[in-house]
PDB file of N, CA and C in Angstrom:
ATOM      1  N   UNK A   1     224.587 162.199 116.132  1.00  0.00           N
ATOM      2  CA  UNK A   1     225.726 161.296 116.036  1.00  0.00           C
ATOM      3  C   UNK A   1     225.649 160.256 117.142  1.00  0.00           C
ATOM      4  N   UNK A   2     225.891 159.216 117.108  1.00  0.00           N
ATOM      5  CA  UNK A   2     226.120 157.835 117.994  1.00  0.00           C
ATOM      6  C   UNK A   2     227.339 158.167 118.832  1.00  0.00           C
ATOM      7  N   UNK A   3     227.066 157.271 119.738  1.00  0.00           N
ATOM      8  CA  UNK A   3     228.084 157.353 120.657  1.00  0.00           C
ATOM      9  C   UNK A   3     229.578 156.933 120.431  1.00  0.00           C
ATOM     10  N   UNK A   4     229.203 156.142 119.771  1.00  0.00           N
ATOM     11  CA  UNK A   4     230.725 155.400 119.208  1.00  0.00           C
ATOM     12  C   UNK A   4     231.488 156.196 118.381  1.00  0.00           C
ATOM     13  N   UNK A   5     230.710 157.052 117.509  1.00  0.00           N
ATOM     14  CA  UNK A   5     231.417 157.659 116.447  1.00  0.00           C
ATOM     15  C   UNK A   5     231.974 158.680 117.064  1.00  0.00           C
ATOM     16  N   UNK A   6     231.480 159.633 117.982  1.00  0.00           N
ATOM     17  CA  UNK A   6     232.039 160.317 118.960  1.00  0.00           C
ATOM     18  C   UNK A   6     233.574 159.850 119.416  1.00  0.00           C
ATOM     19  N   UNK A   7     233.281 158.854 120.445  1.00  0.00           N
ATOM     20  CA  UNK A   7     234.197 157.928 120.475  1.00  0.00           C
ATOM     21  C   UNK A   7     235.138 158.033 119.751  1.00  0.00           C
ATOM     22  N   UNK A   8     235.147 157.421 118.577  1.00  0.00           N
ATOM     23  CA  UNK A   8     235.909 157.253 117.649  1.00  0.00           C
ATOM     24  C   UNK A   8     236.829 158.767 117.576  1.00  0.00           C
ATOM     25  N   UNK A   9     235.761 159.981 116.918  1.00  0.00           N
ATOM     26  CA  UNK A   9     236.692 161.319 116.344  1.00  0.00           C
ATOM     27  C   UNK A   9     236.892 161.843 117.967  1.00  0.00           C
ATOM     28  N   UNK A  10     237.121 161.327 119.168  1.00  0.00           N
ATOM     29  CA  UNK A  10     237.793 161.581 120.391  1.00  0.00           C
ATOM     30  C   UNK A  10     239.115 161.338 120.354  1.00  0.00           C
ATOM     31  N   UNK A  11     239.307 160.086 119.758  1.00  0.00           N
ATOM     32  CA  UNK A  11     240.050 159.093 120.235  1.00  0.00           C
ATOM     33  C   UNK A  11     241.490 159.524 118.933  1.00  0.00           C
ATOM     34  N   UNK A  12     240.773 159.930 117.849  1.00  0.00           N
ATOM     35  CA  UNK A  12     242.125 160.062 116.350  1.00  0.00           C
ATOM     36  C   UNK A  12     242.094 161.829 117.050  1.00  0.00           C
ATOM     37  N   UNK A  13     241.341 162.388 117.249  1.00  0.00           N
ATOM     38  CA  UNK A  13     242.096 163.985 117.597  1.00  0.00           C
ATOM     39  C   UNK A  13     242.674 163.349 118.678  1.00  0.00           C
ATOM     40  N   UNK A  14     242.841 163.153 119.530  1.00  0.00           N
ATOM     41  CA  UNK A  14     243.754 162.817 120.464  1.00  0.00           C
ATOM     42  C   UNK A  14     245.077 162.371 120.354  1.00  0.00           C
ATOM     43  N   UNK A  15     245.218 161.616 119.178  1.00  0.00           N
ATOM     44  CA  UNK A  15     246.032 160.562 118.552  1.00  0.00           C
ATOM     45  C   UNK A  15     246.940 161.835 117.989  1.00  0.00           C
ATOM     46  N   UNK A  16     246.217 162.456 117.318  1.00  0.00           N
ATOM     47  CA  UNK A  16     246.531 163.737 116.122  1.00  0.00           C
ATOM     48  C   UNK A  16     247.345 164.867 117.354  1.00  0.00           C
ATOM     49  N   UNK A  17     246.609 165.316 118.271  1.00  0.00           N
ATOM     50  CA  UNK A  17     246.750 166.195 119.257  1.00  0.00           C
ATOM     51  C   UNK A  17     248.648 165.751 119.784  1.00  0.00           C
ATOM     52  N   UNK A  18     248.490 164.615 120.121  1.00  0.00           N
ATOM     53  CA  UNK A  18     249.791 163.724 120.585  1.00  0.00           C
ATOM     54  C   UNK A  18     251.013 163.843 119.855  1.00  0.00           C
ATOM     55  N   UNK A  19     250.370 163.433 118.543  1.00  0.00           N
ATOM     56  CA  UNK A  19     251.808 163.278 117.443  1.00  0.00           C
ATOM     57  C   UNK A  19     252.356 165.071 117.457  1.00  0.00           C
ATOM     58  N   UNK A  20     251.042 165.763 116.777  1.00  0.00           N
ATOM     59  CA  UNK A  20     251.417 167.257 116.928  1.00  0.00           C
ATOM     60  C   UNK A  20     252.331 167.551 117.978  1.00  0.00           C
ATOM     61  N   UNK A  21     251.741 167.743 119.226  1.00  0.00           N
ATOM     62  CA  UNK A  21     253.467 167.989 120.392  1.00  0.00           C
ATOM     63  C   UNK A  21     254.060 167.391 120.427  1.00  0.00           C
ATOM     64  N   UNK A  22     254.095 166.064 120.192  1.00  0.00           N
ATOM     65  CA  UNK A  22     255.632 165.401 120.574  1.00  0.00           C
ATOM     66  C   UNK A  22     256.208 165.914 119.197  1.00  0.00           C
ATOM     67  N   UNK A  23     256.136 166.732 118.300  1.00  0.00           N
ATOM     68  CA  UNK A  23     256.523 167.034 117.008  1.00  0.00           C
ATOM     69  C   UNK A  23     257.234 168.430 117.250  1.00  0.00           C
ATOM     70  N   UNK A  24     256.425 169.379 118.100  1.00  0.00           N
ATOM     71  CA  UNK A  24     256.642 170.618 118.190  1.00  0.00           C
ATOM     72  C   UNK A  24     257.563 170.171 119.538  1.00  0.00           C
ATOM     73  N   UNK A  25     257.421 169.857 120.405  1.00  0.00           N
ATOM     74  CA  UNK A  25     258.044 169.881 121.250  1.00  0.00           C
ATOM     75  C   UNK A  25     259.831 169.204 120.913  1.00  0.00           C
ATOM     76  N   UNK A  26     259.882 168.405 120.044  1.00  0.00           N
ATOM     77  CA  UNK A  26     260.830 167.862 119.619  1.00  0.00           C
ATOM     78  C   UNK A  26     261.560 168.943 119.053  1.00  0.00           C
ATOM     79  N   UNK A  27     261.079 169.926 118.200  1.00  0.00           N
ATOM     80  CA  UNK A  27     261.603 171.189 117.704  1.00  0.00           C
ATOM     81  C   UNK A  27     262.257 172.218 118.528  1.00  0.00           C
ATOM     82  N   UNK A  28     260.940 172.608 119.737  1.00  0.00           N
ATOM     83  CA  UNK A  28     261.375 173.206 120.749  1.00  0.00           C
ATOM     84  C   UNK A  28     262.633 172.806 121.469  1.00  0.00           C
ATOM     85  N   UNK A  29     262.445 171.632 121.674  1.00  0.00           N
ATOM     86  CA  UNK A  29     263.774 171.154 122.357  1.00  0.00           C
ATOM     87  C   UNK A  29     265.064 171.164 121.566  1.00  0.00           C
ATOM     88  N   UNK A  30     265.060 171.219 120.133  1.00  0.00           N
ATOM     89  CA  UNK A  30     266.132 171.586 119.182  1.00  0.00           C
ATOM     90  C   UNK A  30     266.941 172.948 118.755  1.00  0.00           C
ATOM     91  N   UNK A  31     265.731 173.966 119.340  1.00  0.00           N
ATOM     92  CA  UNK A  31     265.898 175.170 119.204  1.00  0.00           C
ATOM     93  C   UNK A  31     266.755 175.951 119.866  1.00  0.00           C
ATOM     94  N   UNK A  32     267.696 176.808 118.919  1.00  0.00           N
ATOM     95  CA  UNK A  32     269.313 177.233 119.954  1.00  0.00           C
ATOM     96  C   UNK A  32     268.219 178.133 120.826  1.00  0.00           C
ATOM     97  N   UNK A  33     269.116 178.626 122.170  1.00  0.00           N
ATOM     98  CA  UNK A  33     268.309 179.486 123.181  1.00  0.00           C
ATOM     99  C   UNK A  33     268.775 180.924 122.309  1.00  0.00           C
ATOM    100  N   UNK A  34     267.944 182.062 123.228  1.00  0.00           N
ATOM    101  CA  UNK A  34     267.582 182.842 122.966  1.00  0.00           C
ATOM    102  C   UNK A  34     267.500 183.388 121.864  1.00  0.00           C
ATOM    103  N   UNK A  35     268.191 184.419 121.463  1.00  0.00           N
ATOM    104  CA  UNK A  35     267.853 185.152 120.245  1.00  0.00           C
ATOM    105  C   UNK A  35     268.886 184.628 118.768  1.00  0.00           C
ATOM    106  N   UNK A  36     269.931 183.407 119.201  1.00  0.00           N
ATOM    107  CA  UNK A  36     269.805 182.590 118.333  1.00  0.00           C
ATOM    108  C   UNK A  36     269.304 182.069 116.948  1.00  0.00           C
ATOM    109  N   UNK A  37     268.038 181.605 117.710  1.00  0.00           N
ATOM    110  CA  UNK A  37     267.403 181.479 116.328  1.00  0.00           C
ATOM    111  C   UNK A  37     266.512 182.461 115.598  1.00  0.00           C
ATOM    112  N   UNK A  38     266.317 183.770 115.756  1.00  0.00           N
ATOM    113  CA  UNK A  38     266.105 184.784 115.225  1.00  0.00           C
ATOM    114  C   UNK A  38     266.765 184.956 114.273  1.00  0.00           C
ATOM    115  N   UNK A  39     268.028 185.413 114.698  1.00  0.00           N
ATOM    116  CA  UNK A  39     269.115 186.136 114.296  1.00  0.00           C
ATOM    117  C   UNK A  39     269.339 185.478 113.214  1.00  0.00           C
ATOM    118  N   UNK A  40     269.824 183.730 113.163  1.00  0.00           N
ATOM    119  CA  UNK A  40     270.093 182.870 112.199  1.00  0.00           C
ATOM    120  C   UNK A  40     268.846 182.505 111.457  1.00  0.00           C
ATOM    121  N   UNK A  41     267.682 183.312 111.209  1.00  0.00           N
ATOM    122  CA  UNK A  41     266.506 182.452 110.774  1.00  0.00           C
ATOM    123  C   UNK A  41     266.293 180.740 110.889  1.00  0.00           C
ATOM    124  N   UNK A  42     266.357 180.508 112.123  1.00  0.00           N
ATOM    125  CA  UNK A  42     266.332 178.691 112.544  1.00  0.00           C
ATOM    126  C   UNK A  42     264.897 178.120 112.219  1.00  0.00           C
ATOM    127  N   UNK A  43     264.845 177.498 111.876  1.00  0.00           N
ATOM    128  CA  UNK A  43     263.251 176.818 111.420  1.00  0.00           C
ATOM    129  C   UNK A  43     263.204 175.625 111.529  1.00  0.00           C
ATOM    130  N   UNK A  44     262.453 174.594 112.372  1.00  0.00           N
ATOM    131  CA  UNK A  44     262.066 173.133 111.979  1.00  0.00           C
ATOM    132  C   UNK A  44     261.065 172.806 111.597  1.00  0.00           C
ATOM    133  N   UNK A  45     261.350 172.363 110.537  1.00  0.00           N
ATOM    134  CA  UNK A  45     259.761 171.521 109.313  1.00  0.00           C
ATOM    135  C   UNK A  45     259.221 173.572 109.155  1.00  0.00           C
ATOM    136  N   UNK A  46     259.902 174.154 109.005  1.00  0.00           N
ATOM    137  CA  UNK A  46     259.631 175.358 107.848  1.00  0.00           C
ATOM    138  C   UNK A  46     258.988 176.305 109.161  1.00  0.00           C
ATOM    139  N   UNK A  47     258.930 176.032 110.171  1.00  0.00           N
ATOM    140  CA  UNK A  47     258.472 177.243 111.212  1.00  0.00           C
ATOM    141  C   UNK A  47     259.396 177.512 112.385  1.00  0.00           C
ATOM    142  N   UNK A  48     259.257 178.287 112.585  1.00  0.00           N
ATOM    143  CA  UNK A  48     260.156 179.145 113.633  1.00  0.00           C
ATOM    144  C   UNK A  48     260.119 179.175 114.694  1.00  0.00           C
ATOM    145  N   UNK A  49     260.827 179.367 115.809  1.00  0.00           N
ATOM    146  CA  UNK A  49     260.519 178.667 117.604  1.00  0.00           C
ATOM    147  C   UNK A  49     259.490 178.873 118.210  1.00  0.00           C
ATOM    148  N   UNK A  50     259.195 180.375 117.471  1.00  0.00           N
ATOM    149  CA  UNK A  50     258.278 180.863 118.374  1.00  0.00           C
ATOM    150  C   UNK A  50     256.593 180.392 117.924  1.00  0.00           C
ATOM    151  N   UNK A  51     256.322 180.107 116.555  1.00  0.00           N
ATOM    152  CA  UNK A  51     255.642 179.873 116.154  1.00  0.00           C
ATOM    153  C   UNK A  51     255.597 178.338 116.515  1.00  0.00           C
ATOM    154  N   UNK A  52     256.075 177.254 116.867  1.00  0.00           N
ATOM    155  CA  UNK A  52     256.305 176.380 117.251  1.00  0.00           C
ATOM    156  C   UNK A  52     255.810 175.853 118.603  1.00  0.00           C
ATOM    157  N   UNK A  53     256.550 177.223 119.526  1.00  0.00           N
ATOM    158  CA  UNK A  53     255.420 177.320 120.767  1.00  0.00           C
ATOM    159  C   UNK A  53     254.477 177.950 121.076  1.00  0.00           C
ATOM    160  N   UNK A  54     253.859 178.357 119.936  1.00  0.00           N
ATOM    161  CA  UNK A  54     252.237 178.848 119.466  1.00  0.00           C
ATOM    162  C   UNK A  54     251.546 177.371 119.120  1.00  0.00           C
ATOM    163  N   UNK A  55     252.143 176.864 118.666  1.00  0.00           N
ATOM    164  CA  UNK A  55     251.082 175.684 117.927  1.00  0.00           C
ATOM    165  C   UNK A  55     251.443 174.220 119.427  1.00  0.00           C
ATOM    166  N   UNK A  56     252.471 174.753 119.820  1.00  0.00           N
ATOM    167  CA  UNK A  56     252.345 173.528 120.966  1.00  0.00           C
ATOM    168  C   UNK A  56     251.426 173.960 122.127  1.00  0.00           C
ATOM    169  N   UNK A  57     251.600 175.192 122.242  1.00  0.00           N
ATOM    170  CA  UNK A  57     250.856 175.478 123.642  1.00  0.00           C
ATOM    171  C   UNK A  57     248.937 175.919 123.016  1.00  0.00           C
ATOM    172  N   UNK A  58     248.637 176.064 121.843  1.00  0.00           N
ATOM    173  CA  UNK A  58     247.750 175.732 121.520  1.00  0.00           C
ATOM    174  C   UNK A  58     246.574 174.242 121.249  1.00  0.00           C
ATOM    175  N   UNK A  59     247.940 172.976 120.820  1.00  0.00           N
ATOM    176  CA  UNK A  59     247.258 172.298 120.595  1.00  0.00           C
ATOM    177  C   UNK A  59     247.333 171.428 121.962  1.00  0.00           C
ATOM    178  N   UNK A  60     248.076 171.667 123.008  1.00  0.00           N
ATOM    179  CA  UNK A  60     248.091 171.545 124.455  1.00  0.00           C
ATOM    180  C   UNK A  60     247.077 172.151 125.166  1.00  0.00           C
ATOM    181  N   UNK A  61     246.283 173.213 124.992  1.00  0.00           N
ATOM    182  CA  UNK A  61     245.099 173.635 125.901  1.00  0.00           C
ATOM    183  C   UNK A  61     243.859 172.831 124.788  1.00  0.00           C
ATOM    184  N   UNK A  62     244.233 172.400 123.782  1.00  0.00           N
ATOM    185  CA  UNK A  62     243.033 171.934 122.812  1.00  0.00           C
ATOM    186  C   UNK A  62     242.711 170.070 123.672  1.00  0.00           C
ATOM    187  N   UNK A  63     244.084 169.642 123.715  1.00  0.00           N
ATOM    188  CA  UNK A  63     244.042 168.128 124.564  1.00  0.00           C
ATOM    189  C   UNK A  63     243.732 168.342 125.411  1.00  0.00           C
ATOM    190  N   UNK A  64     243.714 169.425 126.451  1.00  0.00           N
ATOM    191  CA  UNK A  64     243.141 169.013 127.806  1.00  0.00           C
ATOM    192  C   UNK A  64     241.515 168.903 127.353  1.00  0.00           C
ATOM    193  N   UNK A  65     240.883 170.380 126.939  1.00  0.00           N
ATOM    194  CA  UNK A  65     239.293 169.750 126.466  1.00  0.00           C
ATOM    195  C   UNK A  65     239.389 168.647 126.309  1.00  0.00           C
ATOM    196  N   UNK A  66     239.535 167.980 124.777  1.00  0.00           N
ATOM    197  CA  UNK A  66     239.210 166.903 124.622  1.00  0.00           C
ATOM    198  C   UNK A  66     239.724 165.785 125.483  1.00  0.00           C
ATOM    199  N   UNK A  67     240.679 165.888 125.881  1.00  0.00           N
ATOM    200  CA  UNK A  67     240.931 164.763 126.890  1.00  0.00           C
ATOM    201  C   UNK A  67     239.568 164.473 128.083  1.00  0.00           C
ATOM    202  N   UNK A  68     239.063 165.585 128.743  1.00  0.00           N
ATOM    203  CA  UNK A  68     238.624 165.909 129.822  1.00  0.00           C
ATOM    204  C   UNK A  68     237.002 165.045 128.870  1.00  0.00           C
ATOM    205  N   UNK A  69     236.804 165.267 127.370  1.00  0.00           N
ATOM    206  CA  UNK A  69     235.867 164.673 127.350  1.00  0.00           C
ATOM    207  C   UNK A  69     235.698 163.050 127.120  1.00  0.00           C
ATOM    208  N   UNK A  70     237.205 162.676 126.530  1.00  0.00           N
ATOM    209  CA  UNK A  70     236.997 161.364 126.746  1.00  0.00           C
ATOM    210  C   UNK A  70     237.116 160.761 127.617  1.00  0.00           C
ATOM    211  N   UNK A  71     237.616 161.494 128.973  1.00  0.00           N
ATOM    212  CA  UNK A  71     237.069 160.952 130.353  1.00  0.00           C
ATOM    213  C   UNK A  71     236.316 160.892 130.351  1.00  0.00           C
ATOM    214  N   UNK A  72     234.865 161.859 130.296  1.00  0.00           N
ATOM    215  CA  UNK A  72     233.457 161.533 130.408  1.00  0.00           C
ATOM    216  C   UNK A  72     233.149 160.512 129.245  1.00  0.00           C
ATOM    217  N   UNK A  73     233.227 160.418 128.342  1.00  0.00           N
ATOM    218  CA  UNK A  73     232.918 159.510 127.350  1.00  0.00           C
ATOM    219  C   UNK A  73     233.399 158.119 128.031  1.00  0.00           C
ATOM    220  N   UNK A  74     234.022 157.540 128.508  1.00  0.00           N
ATOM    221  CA  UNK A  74     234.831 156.753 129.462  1.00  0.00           C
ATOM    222  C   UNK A  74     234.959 156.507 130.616  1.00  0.00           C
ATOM    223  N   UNK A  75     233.757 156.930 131.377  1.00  0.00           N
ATOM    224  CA  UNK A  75     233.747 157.306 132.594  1.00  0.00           C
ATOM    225  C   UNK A  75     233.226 155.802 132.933  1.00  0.00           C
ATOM    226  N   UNK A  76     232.294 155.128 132.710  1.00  0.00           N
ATOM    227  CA  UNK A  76     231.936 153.660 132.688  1.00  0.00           C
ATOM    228  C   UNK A  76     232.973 152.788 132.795  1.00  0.00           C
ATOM    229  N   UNK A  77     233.965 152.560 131.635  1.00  0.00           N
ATOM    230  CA  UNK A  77     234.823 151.611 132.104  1.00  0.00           C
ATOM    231  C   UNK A  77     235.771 151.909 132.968  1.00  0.00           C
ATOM    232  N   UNK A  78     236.153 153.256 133.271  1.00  0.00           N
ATOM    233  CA  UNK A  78     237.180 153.726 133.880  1.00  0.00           C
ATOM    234  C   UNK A  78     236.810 153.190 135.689  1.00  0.00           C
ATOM    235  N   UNK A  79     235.429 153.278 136.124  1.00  0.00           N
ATOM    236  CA  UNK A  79     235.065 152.849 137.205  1.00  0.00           C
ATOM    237  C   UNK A  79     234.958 151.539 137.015  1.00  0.00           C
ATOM    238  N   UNK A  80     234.855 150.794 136.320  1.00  0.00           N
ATOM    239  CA  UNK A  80     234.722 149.394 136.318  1.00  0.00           C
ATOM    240  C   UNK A  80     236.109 148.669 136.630  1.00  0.00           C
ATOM    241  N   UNK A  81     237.207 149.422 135.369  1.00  0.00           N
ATOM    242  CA  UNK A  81     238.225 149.119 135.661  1.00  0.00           C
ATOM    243  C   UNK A  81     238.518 149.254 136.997  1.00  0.00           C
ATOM    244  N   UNK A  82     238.714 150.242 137.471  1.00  0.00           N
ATOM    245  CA  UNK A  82     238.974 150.311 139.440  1.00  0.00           C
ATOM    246  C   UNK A  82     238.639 149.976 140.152  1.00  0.00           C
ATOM    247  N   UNK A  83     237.336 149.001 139.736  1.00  0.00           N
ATOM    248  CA  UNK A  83     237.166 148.494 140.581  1.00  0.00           C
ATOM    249  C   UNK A  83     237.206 146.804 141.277  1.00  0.00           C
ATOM    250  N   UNK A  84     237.666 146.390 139.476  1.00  0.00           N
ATOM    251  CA  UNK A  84     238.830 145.450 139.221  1.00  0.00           C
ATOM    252  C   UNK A  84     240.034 145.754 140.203  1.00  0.00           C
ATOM    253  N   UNK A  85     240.638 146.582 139.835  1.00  0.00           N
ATOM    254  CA  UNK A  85     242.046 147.051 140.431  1.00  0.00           C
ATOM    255  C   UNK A  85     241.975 146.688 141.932  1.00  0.00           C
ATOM    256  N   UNK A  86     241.208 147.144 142.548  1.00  0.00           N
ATOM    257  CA  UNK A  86     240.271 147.537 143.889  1.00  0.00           C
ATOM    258  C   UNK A  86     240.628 146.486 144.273  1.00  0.00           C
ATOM    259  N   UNK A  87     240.076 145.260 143.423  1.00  0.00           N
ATOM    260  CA  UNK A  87     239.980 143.525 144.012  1.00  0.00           C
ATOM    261  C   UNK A  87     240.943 142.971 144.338  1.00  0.00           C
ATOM    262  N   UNK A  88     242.050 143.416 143.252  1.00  0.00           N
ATOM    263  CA  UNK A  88     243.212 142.836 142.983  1.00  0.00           C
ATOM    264  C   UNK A  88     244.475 143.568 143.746  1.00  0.00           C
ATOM    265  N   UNK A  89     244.735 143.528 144.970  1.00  0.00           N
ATOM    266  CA  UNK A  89     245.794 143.809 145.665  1.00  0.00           C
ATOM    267  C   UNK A  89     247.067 144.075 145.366  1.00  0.00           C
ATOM    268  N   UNK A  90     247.282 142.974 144.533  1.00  0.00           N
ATOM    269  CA  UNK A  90     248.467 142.713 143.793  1.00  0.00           C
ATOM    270  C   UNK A  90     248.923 143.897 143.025  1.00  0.00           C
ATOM    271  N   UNK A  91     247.642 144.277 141.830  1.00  0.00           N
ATOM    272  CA  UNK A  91     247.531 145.306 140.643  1.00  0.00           C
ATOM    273  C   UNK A  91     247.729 146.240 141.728  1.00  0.00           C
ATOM    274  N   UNK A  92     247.003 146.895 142.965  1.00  0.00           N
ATOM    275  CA  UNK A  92     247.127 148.005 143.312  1.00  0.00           C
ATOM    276  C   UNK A  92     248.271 148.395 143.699  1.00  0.00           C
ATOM    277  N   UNK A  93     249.164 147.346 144.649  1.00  0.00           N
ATOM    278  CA  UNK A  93     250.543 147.685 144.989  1.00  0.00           C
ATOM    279  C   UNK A  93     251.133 148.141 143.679  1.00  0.00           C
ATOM    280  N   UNK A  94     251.125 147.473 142.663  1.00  0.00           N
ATOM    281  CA  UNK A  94     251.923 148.286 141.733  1.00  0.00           C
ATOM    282  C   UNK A  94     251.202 149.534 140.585  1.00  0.00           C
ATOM    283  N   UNK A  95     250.462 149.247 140.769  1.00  0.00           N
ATOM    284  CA  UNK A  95     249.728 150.805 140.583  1.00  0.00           C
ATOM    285  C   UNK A  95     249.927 152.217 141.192  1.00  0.00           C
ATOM    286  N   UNK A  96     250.280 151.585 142.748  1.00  0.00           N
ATOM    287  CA  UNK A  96     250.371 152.653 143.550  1.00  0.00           C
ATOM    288  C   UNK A  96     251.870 153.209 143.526  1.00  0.00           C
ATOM    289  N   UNK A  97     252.864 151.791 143.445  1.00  0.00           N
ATOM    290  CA  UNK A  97     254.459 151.916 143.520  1.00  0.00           C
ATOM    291  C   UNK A  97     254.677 153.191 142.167  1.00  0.00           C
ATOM    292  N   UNK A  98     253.735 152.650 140.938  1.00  0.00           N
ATOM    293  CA  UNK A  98     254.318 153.434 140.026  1.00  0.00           C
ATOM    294  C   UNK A  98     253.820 154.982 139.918  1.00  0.00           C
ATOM    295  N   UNK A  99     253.033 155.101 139.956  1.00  0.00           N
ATOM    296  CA  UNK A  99     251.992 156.653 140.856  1.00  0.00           C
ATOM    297  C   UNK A  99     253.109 157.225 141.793  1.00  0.00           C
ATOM    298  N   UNK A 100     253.555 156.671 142.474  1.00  0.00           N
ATOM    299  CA  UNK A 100     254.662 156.643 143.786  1.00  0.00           C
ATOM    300  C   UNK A 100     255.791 157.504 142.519  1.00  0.00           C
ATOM    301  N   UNK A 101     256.663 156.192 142.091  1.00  0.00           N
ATOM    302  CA  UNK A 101     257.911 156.617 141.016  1.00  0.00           C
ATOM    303  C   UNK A 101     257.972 158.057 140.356  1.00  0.00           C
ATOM    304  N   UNK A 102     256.292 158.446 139.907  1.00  0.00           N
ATOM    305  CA  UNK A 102     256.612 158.758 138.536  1.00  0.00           C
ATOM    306  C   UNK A 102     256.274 160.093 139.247  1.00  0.00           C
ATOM    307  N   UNK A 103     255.707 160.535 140.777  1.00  0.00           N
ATOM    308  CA  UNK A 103     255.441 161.586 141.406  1.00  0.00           C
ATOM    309  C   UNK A 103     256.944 161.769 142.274  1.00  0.00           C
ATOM    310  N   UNK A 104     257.568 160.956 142.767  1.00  0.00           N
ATOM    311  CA  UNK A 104     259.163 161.290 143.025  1.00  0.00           C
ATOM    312  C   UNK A 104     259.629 161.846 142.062  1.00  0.00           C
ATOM    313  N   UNK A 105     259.652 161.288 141.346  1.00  0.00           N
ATOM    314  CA  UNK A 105     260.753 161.870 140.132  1.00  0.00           C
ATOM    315  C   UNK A 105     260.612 163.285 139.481  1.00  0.00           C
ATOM    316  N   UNK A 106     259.009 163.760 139.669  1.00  0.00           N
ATOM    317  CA  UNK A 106     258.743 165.017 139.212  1.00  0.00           C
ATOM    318  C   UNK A 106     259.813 165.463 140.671  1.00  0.00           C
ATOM    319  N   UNK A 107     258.980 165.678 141.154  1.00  0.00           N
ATOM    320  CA  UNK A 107     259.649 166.424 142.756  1.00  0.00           C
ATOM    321  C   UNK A 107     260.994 166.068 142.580  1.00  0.00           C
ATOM    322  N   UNK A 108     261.790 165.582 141.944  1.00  0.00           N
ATOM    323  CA  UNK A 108     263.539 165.392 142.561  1.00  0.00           C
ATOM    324  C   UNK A 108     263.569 166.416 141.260  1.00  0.00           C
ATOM    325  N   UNK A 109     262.939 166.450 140.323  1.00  0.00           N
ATOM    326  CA  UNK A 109     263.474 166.774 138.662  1.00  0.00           C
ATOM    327  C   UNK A 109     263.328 168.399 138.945  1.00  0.00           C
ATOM    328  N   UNK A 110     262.332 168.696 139.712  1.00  0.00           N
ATOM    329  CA  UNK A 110     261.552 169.976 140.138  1.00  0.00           C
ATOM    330  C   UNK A 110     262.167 170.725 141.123  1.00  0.00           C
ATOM    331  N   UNK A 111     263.051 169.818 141.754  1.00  0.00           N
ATOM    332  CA  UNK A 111     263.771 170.281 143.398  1.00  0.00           C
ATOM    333  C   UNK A 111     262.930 170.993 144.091  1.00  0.00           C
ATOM    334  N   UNK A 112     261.951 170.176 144.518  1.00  0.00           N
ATOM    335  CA  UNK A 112     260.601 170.921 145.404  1.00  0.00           C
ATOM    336  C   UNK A 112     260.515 170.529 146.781  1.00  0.00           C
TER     337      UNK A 112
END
């Protein structure tokens, strides 16, 4: 297989991988707590909580692989890009501000 085509079936499982949790996770987050939805047979899109966080936390250890390979598949522009960034002072301050934001906010959300 070529590189591109690789590429390519990286890039739609990923796509696929994405929609899947934000799907399950949308469920999860709908789901009454505890034994709730047992009791009431609760189901979104025809499956059940728990089965729900079978297929999220499955297709969540499946994205990190593939993620981890379209880093390597990507590893070329990803250094190129940075090193653009690198040049550009400007880009880095706010590169860094938002890196900054989005690592506060875990830690305040986390109370760490």
């Amino acid at each position: 297989m070529n590189r591109r085509l690789i590429k390519t079936i990286t890039d739609v499982l990923l796509l696929v991988g994405l929609t899947v949790m934000g799907v399950t996770g949308i469920g999860m987050y709908l789901a009454p707590s505890g034994k709730i939805a047992k009791v009431t047979n609760w189901t979104f899109l025809g499956l059940d909580k728990y089965t729900l966080g079978d297929i999220h936390t499955y297709f969540g250890f499946t994205m990190l692989a593939i993620g981890l390979l379209h880093l390597t598949l990507n590893w070329k522009p990803l250094k190129s890009l940075l090193k653009t960034l690198n040049n550009s002072k400007s880009d880095t301050i706010k590169v860094t501000a938002t890196i900054s934001t989005i690592i506060a906010g875990v830690v305040v959300y986390l109370n760490v």
